[in-house]
PDB file of N, CA and C in Angstrom:
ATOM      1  N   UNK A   1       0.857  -1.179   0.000  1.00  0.00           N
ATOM      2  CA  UNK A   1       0.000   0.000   0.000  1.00  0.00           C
ATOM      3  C   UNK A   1       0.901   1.240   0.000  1.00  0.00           C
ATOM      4  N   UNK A   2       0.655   2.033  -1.146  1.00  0.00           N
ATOM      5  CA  UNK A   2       1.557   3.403  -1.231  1.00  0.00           C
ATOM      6  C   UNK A   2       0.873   4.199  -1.910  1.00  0.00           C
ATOM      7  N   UNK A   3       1.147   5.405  -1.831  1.00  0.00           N
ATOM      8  CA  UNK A   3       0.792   6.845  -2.986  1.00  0.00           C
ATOM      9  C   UNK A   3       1.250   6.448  -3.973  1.00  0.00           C
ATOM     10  N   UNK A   4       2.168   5.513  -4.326  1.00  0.00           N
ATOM     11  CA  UNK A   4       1.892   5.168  -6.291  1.00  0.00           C
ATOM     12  C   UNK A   4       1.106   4.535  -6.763  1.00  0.00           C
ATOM     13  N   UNK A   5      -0.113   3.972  -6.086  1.00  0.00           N
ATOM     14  CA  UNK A   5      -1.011   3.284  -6.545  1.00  0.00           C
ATOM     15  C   UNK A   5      -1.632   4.463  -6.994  1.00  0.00           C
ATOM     16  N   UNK A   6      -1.761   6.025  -6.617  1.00  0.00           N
ATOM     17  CA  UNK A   6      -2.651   6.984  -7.282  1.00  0.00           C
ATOM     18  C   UNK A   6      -2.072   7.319  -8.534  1.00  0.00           C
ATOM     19  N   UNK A   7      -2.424   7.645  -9.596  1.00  0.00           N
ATOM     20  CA  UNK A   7      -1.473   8.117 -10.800  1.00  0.00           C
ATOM     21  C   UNK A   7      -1.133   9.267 -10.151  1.00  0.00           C
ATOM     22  N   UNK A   8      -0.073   9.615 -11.366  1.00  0.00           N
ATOM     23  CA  UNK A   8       0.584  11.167 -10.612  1.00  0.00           C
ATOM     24  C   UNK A   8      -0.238  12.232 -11.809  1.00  0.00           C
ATOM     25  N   UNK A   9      -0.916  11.651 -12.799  1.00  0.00           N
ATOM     26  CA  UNK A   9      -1.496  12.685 -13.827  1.00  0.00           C
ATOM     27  C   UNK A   9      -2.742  12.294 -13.885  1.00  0.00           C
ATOM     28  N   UNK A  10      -3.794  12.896 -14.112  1.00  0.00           N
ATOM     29  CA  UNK A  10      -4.921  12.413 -14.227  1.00  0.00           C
ATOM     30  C   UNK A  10      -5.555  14.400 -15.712  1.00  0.00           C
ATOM     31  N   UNK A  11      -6.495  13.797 -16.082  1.00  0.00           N
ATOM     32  CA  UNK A  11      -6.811  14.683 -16.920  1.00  0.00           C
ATOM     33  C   UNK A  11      -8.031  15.934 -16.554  1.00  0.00           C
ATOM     34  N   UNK A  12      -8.072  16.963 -16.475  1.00  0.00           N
ATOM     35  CA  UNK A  12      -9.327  18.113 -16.249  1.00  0.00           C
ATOM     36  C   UNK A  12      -9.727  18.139 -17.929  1.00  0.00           C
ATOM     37  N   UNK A  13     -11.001  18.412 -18.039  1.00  0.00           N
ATOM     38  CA  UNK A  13     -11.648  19.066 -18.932  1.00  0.00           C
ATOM     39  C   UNK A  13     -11.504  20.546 -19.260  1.00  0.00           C
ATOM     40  N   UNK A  14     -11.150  21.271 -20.064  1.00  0.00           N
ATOM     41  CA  UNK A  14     -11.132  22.762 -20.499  1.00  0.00           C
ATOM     42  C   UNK A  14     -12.300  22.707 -21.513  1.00  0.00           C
ATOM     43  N   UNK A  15     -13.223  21.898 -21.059  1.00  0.00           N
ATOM     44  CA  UNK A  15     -14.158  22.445 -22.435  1.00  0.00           C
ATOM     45  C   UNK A  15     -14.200  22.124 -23.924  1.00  0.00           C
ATOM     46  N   UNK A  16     -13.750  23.244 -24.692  1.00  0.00           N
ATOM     47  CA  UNK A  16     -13.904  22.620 -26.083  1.00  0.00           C
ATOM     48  C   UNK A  16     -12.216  22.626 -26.270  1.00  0.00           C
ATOM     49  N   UNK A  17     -11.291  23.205 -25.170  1.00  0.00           N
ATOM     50  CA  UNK A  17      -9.829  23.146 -25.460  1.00  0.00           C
ATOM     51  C   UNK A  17      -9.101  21.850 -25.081  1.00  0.00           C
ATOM     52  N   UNK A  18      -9.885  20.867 -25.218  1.00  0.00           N
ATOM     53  CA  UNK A  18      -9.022  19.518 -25.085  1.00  0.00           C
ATOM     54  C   UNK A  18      -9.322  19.134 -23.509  1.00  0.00           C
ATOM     55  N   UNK A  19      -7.798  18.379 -22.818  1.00  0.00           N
ATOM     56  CA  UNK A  19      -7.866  18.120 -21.574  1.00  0.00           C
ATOM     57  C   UNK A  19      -6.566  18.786 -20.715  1.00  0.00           C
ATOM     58  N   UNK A  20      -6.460  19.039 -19.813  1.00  0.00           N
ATOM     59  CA  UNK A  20      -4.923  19.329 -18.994  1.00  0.00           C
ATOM     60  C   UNK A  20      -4.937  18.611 -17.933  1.00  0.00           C
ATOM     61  N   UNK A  21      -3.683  17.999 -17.543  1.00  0.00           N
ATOM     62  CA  UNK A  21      -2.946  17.420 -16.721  1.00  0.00           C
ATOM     63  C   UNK A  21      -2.892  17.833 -15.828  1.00  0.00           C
ATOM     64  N   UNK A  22      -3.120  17.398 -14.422  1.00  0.00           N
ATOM     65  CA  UNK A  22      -2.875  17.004 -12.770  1.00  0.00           C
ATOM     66  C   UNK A  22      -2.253  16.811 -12.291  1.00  0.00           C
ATOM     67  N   UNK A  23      -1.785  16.777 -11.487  1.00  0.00           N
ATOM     68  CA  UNK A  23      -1.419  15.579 -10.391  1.00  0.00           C
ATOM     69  C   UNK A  23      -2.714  15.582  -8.827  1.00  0.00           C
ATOM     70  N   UNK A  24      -2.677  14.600  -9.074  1.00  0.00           N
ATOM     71  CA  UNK A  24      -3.715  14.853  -7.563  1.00  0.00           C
ATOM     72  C   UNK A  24      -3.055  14.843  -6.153  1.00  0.00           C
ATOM     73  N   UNK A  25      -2.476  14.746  -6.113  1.00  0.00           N
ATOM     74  CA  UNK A  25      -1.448  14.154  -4.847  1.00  0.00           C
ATOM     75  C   UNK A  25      -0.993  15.509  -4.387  1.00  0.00           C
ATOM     76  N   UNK A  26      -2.341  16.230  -4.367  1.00  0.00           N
ATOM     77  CA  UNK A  26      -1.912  17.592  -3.084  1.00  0.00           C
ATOM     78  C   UNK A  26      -3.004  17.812  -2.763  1.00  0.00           C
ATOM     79  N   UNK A  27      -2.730  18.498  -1.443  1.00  0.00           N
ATOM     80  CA  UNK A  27      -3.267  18.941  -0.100  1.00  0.00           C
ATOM     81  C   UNK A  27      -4.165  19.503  -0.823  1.00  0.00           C
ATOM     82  N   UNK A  28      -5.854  19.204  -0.120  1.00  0.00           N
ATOM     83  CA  UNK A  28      -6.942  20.497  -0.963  1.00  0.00           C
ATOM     84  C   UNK A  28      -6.919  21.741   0.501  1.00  0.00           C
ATOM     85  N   UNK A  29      -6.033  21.281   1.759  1.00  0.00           N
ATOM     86  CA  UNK A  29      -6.117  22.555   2.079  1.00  0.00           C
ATOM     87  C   UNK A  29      -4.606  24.121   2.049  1.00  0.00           C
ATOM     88  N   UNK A  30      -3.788  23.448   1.978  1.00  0.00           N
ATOM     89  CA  UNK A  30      -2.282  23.801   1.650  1.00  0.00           C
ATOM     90  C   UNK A  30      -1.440  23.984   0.460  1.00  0.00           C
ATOM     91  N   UNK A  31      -1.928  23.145  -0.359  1.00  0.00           N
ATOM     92  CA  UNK A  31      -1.549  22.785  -2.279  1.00  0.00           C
ATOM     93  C   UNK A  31      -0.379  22.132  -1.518  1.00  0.00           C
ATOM     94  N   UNK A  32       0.007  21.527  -0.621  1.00  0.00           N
ATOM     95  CA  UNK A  32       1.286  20.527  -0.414  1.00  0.00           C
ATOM     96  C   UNK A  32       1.303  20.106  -1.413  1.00  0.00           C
ATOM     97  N   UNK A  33       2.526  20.139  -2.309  1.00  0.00           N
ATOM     98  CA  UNK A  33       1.946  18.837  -3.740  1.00  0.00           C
ATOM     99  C   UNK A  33       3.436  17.793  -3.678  1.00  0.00           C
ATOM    100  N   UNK A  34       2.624  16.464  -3.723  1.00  0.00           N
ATOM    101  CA  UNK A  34       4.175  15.668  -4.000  1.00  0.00           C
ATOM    102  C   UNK A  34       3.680  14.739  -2.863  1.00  0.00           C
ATOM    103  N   UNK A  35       4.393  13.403  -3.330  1.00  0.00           N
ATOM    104  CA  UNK A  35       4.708  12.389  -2.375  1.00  0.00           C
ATOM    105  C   UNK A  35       5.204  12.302  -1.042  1.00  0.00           C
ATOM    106  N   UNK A  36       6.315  13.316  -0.935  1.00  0.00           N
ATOM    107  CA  UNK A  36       7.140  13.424  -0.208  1.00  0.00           C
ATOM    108  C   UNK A  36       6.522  14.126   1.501  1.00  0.00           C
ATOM    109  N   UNK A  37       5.318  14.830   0.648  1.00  0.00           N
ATOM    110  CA  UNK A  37       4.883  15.895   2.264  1.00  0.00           C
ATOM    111  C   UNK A  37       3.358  14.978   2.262  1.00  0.00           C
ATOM    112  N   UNK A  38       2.979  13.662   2.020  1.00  0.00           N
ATOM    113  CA  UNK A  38       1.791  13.367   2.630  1.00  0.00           C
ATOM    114  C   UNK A  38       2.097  11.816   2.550  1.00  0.00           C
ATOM    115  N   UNK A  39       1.231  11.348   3.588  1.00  0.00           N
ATOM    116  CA  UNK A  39       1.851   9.707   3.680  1.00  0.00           C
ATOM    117  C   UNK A  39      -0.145   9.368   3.599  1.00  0.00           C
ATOM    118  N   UNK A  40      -0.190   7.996   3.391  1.00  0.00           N
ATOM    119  CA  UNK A  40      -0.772   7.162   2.928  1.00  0.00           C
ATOM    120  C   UNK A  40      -1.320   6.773   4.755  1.00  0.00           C
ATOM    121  N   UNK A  41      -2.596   6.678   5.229  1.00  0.00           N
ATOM    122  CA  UNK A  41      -2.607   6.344   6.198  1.00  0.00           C
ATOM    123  C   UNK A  41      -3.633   5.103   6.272  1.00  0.00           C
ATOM    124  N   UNK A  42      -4.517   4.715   5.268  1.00  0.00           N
ATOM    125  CA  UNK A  42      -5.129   3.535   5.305  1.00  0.00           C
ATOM    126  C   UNK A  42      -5.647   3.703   3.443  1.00  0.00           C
ATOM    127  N   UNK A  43      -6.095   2.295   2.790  1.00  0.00           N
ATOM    128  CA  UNK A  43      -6.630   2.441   1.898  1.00  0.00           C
ATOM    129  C   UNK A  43      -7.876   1.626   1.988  1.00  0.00           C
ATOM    130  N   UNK A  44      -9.344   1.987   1.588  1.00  0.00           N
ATOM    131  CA  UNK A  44     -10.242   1.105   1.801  1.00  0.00           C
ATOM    132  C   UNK A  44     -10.971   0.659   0.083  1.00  0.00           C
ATOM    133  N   UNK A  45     -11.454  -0.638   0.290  1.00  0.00           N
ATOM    134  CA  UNK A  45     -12.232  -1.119  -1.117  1.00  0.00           C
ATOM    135  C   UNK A  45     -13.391  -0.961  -0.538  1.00  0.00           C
ATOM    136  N   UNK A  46     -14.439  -1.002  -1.512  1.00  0.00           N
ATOM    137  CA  UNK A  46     -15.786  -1.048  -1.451  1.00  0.00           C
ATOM    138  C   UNK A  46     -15.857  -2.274  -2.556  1.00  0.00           C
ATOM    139  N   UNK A  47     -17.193  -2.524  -1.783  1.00  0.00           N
ATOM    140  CA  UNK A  47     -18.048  -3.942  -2.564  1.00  0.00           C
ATOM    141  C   UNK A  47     -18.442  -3.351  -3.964  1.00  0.00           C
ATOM    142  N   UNK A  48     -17.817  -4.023  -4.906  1.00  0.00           N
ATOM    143  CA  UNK A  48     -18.072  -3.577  -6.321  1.00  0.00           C
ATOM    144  C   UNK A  48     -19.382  -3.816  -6.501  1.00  0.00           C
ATOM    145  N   UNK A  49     -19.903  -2.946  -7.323  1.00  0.00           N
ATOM    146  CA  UNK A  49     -21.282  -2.851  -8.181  1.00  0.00           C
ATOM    147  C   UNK A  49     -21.413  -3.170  -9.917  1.00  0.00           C
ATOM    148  N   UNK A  50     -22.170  -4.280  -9.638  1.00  0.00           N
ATOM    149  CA  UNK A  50     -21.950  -4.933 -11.490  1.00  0.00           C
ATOM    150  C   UNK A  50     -23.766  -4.901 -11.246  1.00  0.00           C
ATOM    151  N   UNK A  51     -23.049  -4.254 -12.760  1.00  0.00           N
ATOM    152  CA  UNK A  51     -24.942  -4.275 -13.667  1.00  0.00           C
ATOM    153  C   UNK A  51     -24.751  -5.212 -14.972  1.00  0.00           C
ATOM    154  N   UNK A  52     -25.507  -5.179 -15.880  1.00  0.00           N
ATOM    155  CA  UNK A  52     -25.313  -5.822 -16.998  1.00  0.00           C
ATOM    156  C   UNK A  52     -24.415  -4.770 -18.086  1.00  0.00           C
ATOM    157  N   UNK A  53     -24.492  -3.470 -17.606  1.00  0.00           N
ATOM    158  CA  UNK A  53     -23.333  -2.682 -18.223  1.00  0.00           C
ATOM    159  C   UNK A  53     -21.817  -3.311 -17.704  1.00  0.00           C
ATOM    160  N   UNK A  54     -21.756  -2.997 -17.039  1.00  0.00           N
ATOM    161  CA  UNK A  54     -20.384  -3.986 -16.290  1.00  0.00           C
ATOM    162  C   UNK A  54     -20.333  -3.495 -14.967  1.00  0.00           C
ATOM    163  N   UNK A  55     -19.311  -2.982 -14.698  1.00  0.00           N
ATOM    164  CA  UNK A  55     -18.625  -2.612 -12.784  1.00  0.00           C
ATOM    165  C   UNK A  55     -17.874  -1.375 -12.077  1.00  0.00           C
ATOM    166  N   UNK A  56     -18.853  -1.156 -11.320  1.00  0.00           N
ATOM    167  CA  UNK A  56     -17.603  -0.061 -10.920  1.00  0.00           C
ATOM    168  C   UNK A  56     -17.190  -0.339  -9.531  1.00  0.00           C
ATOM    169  N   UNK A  57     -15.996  -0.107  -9.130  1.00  0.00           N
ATOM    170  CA  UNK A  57     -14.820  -0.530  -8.134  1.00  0.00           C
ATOM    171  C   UNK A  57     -14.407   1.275  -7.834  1.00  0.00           C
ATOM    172  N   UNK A  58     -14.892   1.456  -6.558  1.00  0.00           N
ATOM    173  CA  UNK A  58     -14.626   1.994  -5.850  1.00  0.00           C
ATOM    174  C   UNK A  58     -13.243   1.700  -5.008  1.00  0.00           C
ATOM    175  N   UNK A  59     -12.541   3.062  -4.781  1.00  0.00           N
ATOM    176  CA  UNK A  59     -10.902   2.891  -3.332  1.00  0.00           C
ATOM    177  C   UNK A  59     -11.072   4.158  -2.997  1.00  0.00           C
ATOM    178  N   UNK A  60     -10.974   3.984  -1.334  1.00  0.00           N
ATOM    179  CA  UNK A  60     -10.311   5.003  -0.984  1.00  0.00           C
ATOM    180  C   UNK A  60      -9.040   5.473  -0.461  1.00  0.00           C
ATOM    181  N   UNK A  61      -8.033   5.937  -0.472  1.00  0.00           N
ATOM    182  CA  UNK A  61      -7.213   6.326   0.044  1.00  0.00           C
ATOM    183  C   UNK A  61      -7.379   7.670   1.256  1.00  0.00           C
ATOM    184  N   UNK A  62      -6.760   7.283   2.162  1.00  0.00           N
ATOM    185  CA  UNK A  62      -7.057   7.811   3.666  1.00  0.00           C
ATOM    186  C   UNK A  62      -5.082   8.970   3.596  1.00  0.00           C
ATOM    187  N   UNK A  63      -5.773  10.273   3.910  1.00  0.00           N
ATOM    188  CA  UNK A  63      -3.981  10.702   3.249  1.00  0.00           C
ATOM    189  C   UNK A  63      -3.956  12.017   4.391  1.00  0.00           C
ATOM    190  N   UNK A  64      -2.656  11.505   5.048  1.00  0.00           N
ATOM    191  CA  UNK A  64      -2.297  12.902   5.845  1.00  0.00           C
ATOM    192  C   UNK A  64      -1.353  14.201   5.131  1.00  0.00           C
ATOM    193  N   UNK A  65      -1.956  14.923   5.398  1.00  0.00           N
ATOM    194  CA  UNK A  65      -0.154  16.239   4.903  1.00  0.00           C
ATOM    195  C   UNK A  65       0.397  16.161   6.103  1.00  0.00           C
ATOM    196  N   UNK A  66       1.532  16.540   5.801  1.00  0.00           N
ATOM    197  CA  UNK A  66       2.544  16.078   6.741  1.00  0.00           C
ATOM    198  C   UNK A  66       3.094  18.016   6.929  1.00  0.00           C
ATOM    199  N   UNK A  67       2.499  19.093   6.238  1.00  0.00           N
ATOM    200  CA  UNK A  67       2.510  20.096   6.559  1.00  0.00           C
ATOM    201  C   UNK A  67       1.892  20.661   7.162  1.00  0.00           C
ATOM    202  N   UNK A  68       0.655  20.399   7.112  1.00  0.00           N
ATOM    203  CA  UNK A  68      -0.903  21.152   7.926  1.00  0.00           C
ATOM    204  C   UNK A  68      -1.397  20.128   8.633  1.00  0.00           C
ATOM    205  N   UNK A  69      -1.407  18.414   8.421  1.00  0.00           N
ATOM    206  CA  UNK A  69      -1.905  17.791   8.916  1.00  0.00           C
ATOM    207  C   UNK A  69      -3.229  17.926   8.926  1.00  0.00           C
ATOM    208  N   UNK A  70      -3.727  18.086   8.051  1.00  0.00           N
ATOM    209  CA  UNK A  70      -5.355  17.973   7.168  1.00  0.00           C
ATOM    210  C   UNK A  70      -5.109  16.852   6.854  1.00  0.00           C
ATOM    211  N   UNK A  71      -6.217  15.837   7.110  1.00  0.00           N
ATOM    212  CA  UNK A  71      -6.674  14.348   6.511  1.00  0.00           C
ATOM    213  C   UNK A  71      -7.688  14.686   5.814  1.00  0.00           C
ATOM    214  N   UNK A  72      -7.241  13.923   4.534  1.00  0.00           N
ATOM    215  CA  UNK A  72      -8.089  13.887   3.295  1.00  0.00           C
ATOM    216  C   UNK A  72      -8.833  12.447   2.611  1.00  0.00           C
ATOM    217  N   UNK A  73      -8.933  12.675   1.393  1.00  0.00           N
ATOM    218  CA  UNK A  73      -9.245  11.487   1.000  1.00  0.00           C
ATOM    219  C   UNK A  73      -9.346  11.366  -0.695  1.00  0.00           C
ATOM    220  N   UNK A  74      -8.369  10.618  -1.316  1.00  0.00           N
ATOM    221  CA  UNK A  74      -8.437  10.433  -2.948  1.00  0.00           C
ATOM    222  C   UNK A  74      -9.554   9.544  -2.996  1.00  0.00           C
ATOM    223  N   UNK A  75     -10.733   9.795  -3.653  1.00  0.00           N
ATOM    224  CA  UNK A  75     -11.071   8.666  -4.092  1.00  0.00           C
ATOM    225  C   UNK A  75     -10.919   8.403  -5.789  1.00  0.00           C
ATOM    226  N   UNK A  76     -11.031   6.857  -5.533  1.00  0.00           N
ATOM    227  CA  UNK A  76     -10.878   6.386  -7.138  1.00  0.00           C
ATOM    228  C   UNK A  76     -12.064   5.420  -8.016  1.00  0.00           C
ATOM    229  N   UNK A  77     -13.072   6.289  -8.433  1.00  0.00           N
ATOM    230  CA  UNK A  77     -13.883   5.333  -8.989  1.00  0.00           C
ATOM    231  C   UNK A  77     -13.810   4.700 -10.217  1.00  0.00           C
ATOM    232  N   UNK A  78     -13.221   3.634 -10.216  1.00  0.00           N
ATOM    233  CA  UNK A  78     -13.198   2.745 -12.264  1.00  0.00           C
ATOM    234  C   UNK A  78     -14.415   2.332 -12.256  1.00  0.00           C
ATOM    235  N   UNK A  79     -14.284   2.864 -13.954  1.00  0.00           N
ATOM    236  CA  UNK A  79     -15.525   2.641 -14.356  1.00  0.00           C
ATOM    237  C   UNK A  79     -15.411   1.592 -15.648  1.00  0.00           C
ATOM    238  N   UNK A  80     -15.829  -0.120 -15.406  1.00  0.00           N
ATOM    239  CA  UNK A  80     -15.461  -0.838 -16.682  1.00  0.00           C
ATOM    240  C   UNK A  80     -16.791  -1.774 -17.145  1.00  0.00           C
ATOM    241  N   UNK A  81     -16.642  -1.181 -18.530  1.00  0.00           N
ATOM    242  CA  UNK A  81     -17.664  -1.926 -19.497  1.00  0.00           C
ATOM    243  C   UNK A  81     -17.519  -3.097 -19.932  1.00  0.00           C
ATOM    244  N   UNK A  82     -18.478  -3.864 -20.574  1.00  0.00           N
ATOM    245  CA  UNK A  82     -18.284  -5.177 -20.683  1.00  0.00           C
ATOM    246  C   UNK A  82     -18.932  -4.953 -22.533  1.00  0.00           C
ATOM    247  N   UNK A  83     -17.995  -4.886 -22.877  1.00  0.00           N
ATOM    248  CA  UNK A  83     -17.734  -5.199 -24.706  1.00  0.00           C
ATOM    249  C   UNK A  83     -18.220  -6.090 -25.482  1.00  0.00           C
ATOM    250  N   UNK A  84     -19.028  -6.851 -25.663  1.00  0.00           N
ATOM    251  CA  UNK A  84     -18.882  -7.764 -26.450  1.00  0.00           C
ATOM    252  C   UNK A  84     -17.981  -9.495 -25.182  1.00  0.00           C
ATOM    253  N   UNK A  85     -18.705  -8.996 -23.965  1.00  0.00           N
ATOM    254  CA  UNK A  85     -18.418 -10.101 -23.257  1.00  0.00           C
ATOM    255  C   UNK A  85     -17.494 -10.055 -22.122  1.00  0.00           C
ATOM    256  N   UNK A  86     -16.542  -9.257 -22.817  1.00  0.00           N
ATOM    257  CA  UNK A  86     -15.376  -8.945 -22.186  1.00  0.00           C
ATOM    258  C   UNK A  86     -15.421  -7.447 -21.600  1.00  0.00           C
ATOM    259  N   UNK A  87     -14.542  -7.522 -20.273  1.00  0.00           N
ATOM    260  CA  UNK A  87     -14.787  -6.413 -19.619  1.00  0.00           C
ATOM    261  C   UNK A  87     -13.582  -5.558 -20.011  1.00  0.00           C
ATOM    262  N   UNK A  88     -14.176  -3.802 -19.973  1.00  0.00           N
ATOM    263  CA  UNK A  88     -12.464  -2.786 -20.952  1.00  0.00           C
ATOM    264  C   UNK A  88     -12.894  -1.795 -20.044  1.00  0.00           C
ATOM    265  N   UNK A  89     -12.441  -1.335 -19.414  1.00  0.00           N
ATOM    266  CA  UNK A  89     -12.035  -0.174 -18.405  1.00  0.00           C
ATOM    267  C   UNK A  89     -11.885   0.804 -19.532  1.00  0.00           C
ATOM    268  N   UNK A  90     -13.267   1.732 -18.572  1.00  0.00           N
ATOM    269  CA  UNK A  90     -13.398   2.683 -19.715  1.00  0.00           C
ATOM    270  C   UNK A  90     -12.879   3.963 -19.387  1.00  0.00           C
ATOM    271  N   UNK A  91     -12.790   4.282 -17.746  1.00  0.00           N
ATOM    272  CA  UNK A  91     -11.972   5.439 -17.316  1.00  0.00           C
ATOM    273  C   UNK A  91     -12.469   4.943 -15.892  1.00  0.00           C
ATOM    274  N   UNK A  92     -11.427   6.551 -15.087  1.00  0.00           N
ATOM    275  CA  UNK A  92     -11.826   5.909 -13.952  1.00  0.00           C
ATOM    276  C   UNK A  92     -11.883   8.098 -13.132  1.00  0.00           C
ATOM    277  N   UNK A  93     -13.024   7.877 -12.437  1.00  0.00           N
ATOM    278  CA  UNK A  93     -13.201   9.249 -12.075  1.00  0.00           C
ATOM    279  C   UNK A  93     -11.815   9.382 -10.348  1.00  0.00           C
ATOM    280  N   UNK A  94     -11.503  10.538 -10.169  1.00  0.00           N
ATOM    281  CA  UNK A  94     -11.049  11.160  -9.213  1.00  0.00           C
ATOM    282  C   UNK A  94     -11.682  12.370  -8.533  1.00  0.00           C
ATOM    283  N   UNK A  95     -12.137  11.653  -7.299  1.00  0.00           N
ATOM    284  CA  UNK A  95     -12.575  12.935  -6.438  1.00  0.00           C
ATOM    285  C   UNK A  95     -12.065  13.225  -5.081  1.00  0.00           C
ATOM    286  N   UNK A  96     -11.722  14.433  -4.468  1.00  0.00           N
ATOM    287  CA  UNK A  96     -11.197  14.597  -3.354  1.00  0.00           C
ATOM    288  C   UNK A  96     -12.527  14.589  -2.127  1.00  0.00           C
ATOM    289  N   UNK A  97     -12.010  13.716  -0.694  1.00  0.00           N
ATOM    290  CA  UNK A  97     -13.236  13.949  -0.342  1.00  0.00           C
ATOM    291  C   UNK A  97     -12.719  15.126   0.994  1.00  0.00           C
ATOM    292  N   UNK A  98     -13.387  15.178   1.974  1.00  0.00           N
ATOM    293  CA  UNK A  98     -12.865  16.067   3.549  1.00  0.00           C
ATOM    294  C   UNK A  98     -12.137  14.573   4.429  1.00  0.00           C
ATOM    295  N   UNK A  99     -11.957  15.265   5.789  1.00  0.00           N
ATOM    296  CA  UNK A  99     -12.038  14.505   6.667  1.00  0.00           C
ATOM    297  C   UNK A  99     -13.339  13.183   7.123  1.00  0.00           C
ATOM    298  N   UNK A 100     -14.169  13.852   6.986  1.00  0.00           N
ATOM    299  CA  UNK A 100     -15.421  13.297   7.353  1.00  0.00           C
ATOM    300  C   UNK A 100     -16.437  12.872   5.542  1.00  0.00           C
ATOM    301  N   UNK A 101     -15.509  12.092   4.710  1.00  0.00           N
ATOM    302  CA  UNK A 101     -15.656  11.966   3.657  1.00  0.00           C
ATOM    303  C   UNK A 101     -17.059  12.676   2.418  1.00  0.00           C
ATOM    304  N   UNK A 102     -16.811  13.885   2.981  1.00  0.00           N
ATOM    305  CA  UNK A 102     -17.480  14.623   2.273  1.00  0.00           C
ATOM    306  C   UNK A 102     -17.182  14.944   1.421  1.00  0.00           C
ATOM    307  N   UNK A 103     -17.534  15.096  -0.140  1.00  0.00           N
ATOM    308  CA  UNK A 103     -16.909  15.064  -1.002  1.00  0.00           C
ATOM    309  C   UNK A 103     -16.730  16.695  -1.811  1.00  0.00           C
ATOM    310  N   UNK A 104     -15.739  17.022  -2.015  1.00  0.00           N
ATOM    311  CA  UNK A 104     -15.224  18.555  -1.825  1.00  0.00           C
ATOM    312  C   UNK A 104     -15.051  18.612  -3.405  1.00  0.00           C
ATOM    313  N   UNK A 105     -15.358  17.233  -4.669  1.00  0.00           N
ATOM    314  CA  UNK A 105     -15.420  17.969  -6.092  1.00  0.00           C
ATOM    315  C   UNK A 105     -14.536  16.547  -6.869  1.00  0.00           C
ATOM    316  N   UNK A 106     -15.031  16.748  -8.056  1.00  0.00           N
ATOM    317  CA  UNK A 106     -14.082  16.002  -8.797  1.00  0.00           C
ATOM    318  C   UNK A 106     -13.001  16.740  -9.402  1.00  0.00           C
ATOM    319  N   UNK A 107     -12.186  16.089  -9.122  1.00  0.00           N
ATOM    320  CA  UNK A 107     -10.611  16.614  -9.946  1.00  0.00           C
ATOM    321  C   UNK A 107     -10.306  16.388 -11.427  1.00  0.00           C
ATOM    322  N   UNK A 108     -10.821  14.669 -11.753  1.00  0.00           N
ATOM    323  CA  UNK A 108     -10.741  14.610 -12.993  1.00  0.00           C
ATOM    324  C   UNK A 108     -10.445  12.830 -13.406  1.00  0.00           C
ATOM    325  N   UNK A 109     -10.232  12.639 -14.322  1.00  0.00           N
ATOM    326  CA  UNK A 109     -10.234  11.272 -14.914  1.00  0.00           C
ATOM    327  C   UNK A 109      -9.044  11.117 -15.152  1.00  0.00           C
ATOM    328  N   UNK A 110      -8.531   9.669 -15.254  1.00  0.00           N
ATOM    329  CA  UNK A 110      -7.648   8.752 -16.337  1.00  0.00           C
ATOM    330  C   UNK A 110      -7.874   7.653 -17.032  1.00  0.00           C
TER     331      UNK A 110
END
């Protein structure tokens, strides 16, 4: 269990100007950004949800700054379709939540 299980890029929407690049791996109260100033303090799964579309697989990551000591929370929802039988991961959303897993916005996809 580590902060490289989060990607370090994930994509925002600009609209009709394409997508721009992230990193999520900072503080939503400090902008701490980087590996180095927040540690990993638990990661949790949730019971996946399959429809006849396919599944989504919920994680959370439980994350201290190690500057402000604000506990946060990455979450990671994949989202994978089932093709012609076979299941293809079609993206997967990123949202930051609070302490008290309230969810403070989506950041963006990969």
């Amino acid at each position: 269990m580590s902060l490289d299980e989060i990607p370090d890029r994930i994509f925002v929407s600009l609209g009709r100007r394409g997508f721009d690049p992230v990193n999520p791996k900072q503080c939503p109260k400090c902008e701490l950004f980087g590996p180095g100033g927040l540690k990993l303090l638990e990661k949790k799964l949730y019971e996946e949800v399959k429809s006849e579309e396919g599944i989504k697989r919920v994680i959370d990551y439980k994350i201290r700054c190690l500057q402000c000591n604000t506990i946060f929370y990455i979450r990671l929802q994949h989202i994978i379709q089932k093709i012609d039988g076979e299941e293809k991961r079609i993206t997967t959303l990123v949202n930051i939540l609070d302490e008290k897993q309230n969810d403070l916005g989506w950041v963006g996809n990969f």
